[in-house]
Protein backbone atom coordinates (compact mmCIF):
# COMPACT_ATOMS: atom_id res chain seq x y z
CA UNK A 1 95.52 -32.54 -13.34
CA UNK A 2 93.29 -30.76 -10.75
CA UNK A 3 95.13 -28.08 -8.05
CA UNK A 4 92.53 -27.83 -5.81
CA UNK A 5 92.40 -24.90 -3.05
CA UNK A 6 89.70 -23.96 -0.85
CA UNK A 7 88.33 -20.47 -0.63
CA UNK A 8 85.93 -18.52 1.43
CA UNK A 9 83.28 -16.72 -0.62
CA UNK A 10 80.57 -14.29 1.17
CA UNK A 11 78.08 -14.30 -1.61
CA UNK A 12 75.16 -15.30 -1.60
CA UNK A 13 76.25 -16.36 2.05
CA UNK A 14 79.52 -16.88 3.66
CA UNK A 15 80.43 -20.58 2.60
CA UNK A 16 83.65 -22.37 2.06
CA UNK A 17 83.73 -23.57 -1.56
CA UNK A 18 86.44 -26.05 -3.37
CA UNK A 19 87.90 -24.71 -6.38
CA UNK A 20 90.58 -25.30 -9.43
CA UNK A 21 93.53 -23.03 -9.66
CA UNK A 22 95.33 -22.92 -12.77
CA UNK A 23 98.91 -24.04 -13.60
CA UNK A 24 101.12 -21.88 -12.63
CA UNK A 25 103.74 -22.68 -15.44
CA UNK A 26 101.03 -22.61 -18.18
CA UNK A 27 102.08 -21.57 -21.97
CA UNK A 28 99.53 -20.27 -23.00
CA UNK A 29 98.18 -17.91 -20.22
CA UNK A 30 101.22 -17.91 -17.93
CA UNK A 31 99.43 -19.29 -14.55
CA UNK A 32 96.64 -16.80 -14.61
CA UNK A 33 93.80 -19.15 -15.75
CA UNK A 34 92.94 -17.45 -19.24
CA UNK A 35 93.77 -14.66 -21.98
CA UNK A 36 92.16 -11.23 -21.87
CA UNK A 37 91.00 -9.87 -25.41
CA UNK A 38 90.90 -6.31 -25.35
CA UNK A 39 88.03 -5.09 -28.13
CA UNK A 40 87.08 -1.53 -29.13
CA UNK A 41 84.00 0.05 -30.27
CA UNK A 42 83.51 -0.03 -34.04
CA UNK A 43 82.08 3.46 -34.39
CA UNK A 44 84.65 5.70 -32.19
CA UNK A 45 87.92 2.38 -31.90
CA UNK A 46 87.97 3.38 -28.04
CA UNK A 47 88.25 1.07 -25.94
CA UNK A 48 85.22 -0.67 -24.81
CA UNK A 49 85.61 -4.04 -22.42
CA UNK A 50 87.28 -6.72 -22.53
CA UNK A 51 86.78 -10.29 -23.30
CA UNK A 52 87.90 -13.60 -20.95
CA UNK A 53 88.84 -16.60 -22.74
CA UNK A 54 89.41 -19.70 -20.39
CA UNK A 55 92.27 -21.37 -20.58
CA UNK A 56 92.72 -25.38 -20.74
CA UNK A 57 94.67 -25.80 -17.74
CA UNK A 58 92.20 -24.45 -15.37
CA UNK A 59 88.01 -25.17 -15.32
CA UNK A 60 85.98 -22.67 -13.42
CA UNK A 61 84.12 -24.81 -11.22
CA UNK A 62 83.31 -24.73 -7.75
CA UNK A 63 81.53 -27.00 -5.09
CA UNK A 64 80.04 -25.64 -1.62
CA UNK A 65 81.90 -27.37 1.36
CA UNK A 66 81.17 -26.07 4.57
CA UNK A 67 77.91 -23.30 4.98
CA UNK A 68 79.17 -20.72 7.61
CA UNK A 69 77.51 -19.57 10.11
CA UNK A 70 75.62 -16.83 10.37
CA UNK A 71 76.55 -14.13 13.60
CA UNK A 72 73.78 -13.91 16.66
CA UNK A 73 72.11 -10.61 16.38
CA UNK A 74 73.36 -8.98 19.69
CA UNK A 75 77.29 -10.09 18.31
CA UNK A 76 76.84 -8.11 14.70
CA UNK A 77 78.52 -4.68 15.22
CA UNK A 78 76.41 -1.24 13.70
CA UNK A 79 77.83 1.84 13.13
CA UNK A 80 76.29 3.80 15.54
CA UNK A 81 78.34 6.91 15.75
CA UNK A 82 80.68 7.73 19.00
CA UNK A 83 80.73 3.76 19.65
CA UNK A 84 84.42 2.72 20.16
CA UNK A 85 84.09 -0.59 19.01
CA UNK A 86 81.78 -0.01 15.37
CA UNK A 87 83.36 -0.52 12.44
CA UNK A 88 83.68 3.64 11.66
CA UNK A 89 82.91 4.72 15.32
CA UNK A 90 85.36 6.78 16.98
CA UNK A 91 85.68 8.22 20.69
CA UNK A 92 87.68 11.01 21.56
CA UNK A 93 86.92 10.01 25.31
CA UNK A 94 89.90 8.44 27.66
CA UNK A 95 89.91 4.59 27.96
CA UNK A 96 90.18 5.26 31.58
């Protein structure tokens, strides 16, 4: 049985997309959608990555729904230093 949900991804643009979300009371991987297998490297035995085996209950699909918009030029906000309103811009002016 699908659990759908949709989610908002911003890559490679922002797009709402339709995906599965696995069982929450799943055996096997306890609702998070698959089982990590920690490896090492052979030479040293540190620890070297990790492996990420799906799970049954969940399929990693997804399926585009709704292309976003993209903002007008003159609404996108730049950093531009002592601007108030940039992301990262401060004033140390009064607001009045």
């Amino acid at each position: 049985m699908l659990r759908l949900r949709i989610q908002r991804t911003a890559l490679p643009r922002n797009a709402l997309i339709l995906t599965d979300t696995p069982r929450p009371d799943c055996r096997n991987c306890e609702g998070v959608g698959g089982i990590p297998h920690d490896y090492g490297d052979p030479a040293t035995g540190e620890y070297a990555g990790t492996d990420w085996e799906p799970c049954d209950c969940w399929t990693e699909w997804r399926t585009l729904l709704l292309p976003l918009p993209r903002l007008p030029r003159w609404l996108r906000r730049r950093g531009t230093g002592r601007d108030p309103w940039a992301p990262g811009g401060y004033s140390d002016e009064p607001p009045f």
